[in-house]
Protein backbone atom coordinates (compact mmCIF):
# COMPACT_ATOMS: atom_id res chain seq x y z
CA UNK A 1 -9.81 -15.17 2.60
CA UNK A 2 -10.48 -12.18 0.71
CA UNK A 3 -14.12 -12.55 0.22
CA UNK A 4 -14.39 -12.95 4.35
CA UNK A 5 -12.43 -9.99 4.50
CA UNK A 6 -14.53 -7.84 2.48
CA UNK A 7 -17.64 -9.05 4.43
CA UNK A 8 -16.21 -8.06 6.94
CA UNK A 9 -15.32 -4.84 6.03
CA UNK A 10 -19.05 -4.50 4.86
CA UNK A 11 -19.88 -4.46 9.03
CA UNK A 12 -17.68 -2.13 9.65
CA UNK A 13 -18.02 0.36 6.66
CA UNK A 14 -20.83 2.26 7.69
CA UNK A 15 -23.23 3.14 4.78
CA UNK A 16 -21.60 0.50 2.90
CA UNK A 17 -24.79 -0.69 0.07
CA UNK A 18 -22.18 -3.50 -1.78
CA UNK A 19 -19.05 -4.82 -1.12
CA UNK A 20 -15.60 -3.26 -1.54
CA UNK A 21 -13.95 -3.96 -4.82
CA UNK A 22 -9.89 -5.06 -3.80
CA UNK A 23 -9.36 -5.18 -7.12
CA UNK A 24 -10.16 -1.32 -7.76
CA UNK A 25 -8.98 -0.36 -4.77
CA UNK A 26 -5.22 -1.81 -6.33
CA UNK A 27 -6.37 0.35 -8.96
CA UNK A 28 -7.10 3.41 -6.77
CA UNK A 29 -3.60 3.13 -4.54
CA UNK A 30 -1.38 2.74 -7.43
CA UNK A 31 -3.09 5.75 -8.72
CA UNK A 32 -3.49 7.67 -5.52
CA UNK A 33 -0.79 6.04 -3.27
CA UNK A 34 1.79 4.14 -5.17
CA UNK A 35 4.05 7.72 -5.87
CA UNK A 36 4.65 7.74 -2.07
CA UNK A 37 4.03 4.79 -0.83
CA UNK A 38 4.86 1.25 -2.12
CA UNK A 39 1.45 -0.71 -2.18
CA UNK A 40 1.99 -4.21 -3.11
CA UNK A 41 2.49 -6.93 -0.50
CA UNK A 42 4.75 -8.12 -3.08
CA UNK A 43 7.52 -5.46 -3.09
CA UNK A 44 10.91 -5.99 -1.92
CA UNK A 45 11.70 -3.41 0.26
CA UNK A 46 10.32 -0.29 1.02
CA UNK A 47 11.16 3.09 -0.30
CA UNK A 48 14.56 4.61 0.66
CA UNK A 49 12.47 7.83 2.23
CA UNK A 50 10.62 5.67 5.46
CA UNK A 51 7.37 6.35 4.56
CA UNK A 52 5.42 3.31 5.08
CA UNK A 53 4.47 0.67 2.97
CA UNK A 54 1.27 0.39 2.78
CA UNK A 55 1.48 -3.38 4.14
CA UNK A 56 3.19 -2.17 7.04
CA UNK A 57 0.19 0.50 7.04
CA UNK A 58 -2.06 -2.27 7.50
CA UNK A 59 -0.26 -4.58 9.46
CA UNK A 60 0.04 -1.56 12.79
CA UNK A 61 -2.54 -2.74 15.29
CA UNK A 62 -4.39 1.06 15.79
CA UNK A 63 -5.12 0.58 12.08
CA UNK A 64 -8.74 0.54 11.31
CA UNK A 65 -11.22 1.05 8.41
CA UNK A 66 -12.05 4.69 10.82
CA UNK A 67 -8.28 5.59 10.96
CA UNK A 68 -7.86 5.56 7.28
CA UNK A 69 -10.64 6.83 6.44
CA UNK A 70 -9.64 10.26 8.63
CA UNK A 71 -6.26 10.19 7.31
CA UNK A 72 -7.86 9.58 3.95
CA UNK A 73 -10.50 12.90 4.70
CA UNK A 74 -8.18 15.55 6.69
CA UNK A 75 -4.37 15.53 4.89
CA UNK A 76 -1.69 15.84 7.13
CA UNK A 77 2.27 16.35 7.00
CA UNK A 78 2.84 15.20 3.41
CA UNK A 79 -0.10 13.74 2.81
CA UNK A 80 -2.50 15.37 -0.07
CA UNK A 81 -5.85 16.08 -0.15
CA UNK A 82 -7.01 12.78 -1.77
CA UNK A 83 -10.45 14.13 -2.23
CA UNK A 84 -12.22 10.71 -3.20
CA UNK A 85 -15.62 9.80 -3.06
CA UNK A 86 -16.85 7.18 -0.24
CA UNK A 87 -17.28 3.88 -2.67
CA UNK A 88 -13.34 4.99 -3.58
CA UNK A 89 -12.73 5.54 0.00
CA UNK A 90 -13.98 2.25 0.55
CA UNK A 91 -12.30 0.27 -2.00
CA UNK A 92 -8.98 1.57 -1.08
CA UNK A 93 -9.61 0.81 2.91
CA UNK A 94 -10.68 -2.69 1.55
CA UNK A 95 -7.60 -3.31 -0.39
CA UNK A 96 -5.41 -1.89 2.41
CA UNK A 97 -6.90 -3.80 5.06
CA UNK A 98 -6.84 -6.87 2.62
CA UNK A 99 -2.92 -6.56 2.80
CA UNK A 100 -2.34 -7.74 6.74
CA UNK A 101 -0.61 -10.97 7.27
CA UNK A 102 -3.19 -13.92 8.47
């Protein structure tokens, strides 16, 4: 399932020369995400402050490799300036994406 995902993801990543890497983009959310949001699918609950998991991130229907890469490029609220290159941006948008429910 994953490898069709990140084919897919290749069509839809525009300027996208190789596929995604889920496993660095793990990598890049525990890093970049995981002090505000919880980013395994695996977690048990969510964090006590609401802000979204990032499976529940992934699982909203408007959410699209385009939406997070604009939340990803133009911080809002809470959110920091991330400031990652594209092959980053798209490794994290893979492993996001990877985390919807079939």
């Amino acid at each position: 399932m994953r490898r069709w995902i990140v084919l897919l993801l290749l069509l839809l990543l525009p300027g996208t020369a190789e596929a995604a890497d889920l496993d660095r983009g793990r990598e890049l959310a525990v890093r970049w995400c995981g002090n505000c949001h919880v980013v395994d699918r695996t977690a048990p609950a969510g964090r006590a402050d609401g802000l979204p998991t990032l499976p529940a991130i992934a699982a909203k229907p408007q959410t699209a490799a385009a939406s997070l890469r604009g939340i990803m490029s133009a911080p809002h609220g809470r959110m920091p300036d991330l400031s990652i290159g594209a092959k980053d941006q798209d490794d994290l948008i893979a492993y996001i994406l990877s985390l919807r429910s079939n």
